[in-house]
C-alpha atoms as a PDB file:
ATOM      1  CA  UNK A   1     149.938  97.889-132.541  1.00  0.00           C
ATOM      2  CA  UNK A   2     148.519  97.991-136.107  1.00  0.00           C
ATOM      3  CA  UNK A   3     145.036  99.110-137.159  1.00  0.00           C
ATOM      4  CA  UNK A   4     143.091  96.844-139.072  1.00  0.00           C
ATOM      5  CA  UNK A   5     139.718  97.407-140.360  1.00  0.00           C
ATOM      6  CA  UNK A   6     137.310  93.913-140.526  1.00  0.00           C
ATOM      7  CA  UNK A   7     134.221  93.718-142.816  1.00  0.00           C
ATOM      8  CA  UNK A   8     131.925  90.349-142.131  1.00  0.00           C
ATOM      9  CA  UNK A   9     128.638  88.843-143.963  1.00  0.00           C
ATOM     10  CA  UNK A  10     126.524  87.176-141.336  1.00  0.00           C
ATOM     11  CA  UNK A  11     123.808  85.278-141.861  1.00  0.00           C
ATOM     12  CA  UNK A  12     120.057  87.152-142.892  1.00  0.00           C
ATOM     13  CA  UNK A  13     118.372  84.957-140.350  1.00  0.00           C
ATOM     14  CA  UNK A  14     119.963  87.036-137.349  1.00  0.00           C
ATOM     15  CA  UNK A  15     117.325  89.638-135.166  1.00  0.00           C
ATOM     16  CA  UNK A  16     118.502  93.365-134.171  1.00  0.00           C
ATOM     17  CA  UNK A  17     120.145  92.248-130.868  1.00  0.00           C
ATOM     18  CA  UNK A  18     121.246  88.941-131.932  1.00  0.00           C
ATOM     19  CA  UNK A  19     123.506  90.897-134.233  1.00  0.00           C
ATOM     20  CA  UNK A  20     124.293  93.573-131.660  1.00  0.00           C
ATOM     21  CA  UNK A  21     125.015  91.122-128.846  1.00  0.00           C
ATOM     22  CA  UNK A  22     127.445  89.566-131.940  1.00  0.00           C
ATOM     23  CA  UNK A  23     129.599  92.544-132.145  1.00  0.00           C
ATOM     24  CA  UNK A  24     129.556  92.922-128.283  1.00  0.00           C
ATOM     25  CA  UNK A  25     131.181  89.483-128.089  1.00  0.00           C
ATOM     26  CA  UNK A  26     133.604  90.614-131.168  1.00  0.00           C
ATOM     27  CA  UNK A  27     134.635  94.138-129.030  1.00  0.00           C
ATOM     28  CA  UNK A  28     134.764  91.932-126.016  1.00  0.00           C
ATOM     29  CA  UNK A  29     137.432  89.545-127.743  1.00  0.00           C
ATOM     30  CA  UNK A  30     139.395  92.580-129.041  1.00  0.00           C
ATOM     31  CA  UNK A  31     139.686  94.428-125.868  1.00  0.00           C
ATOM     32  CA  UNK A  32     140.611  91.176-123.526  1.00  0.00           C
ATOM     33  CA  UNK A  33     143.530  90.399-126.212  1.00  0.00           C
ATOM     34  CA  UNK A  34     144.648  93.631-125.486  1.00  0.00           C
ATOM     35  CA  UNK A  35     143.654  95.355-128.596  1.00  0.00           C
ATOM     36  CA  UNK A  36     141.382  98.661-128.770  1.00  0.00           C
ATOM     37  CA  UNK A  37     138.427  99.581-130.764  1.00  0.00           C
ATOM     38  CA  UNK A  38     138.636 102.655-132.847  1.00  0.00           C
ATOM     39  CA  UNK A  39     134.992 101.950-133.923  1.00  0.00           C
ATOM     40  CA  UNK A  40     132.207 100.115-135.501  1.00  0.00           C
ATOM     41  CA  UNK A  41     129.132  99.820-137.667  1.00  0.00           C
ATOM     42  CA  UNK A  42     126.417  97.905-138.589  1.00  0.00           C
ATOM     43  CA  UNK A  43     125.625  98.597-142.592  1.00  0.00           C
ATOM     44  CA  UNK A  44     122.492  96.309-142.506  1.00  0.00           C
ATOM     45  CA  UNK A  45     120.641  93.613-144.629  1.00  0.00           C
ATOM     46  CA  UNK A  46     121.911  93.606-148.279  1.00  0.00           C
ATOM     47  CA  UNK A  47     121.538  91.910-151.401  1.00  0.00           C
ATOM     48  CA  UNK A  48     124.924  89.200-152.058  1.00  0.00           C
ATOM     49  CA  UNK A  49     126.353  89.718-155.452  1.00  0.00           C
ATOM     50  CA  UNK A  50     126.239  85.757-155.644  1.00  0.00           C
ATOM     51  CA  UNK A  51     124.851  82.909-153.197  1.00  0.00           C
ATOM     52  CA  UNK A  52     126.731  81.876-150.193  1.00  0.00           C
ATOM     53  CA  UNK A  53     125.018  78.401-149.290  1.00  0.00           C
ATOM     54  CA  UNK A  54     122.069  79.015-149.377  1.00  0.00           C
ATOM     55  CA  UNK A  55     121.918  83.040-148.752  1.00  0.00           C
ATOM     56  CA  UNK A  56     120.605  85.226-151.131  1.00  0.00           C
ATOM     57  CA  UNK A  57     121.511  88.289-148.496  1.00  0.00           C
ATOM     58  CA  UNK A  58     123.266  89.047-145.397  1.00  0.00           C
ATOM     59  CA  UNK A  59     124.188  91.771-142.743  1.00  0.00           C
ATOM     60  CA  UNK A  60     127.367  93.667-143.090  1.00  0.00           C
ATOM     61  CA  UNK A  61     129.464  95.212-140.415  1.00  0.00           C
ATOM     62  CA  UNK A  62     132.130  96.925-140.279  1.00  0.00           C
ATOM     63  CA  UNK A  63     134.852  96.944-137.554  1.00  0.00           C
ATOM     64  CA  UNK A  64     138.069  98.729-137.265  1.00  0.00           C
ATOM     65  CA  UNK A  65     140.503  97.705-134.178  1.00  0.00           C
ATOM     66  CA  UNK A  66     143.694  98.121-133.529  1.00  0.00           C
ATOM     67  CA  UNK A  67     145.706  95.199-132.197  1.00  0.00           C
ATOM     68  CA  UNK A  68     148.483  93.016-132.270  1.00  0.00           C
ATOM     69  CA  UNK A  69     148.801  89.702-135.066  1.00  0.00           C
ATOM     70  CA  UNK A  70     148.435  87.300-132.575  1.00  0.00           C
ATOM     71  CA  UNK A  71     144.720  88.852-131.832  1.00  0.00           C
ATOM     72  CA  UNK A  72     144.217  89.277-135.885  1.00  0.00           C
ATOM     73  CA  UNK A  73     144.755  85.341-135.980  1.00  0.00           C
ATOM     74  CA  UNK A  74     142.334  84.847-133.064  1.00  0.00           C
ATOM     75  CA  UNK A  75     139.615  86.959-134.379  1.00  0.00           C
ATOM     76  CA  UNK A  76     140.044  84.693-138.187  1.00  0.00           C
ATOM     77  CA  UNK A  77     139.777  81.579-135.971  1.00  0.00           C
ATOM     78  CA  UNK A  78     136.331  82.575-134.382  1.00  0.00           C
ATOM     79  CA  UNK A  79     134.888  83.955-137.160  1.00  0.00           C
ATOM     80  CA  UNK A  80     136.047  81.128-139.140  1.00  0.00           C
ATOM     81  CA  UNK A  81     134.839  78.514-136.581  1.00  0.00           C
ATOM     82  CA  UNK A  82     131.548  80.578-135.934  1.00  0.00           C
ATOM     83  CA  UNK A  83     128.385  79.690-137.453  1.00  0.00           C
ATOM     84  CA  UNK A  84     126.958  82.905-137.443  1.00  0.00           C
ATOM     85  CA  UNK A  85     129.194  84.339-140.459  1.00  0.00           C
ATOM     86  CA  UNK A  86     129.464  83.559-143.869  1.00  0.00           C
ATOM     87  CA  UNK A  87     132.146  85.668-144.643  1.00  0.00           C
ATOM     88  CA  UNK A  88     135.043  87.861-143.419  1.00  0.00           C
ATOM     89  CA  UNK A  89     137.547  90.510-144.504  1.00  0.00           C
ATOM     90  CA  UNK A  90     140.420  91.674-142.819  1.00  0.00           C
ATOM     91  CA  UNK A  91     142.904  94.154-144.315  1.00  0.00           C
ATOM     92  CA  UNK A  92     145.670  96.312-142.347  1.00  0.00           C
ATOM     93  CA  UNK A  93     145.496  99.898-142.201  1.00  0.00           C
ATOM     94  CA  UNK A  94     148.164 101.718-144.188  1.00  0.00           C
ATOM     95  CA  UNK A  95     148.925 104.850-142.630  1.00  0.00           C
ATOM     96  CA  UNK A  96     149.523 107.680-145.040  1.00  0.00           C
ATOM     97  CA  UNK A  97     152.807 109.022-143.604  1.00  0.00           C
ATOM     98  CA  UNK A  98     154.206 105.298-144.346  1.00  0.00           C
ATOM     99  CA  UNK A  99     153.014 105.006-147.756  1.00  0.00           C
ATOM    100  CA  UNK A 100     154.742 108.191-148.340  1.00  0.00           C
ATOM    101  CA  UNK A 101     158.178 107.327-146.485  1.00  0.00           C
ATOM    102  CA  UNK A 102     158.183 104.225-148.724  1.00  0.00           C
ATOM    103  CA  UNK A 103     157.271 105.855-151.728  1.00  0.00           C
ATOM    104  CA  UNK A 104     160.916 108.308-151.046  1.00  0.00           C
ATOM    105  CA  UNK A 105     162.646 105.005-150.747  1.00  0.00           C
ATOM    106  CA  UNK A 106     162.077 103.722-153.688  1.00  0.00           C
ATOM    107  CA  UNK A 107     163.454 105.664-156.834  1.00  0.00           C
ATOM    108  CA  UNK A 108     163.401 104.807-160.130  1.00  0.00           C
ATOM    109  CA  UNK A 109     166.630 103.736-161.733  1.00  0.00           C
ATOM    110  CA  UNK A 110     168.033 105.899-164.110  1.00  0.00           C
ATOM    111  CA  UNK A 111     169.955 104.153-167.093  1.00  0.00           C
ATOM    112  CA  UNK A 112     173.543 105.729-167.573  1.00  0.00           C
ATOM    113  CA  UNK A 113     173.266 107.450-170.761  1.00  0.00           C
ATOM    114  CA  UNK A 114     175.135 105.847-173.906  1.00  0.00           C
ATOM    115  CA  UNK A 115     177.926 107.452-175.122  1.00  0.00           C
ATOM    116  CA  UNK A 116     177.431 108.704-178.633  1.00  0.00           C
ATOM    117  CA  UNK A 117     180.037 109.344-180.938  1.00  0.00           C
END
């Protein structure tokens, strides 16, 4: 399983619970699909950089699961499918052990030198 971390925009005109009972449902999905939550947070009401529709704000949250792709391309279908958000943002977790393995891999190649005379 891979970790991902998922960042949504839903929409201002969502209450307290309405939101909490929204990431309920989300933790619900993750967990049934086999996945596992490594945890969650609700940033709040913010200001949009530009207007989505007809939004001037929304409330972020953050979510970081880990889980298989086949879950990843069910939680993109319900969120994309789901009138509640305006937008979502789903990255994988690079762990820092791999970044590092791949970094040894890959060496820079090191032109013979010419022969002078």
């Amino acid at each position: 399983m891979q970790i991902y971390e998922t960042v949504l925009i839903l929409k201002p005109v969502l209450a307290d619970p309405e939101v909490a009972e929204f990431v309920e449902k989300t933790k619900a999905t993750i967990s049934g699909e086999a996945g596992e939550m490594v945890t969650h947070e609700i940033w709040g009401r913010r200001k949009l950089t530009h207007i989505i529709g007809k939004a001037r704000e929304g409330i972020y949250v953050y979510i970081k699961y880990k889980g298989t792709p086949a879950l990843l391309r069910k939680m993109a279908h319900s969120f994309g499918v789901s009138d509640t958000v305006l937008r979502e943002m789903t990255v994988l977790v690079r762990d820092r052990k791999m970044r590092e393995k791949k970094s040894k891999k890959i060496k820079p190649a090191v032109a013979p030198a010419a022969a002078q005379v």
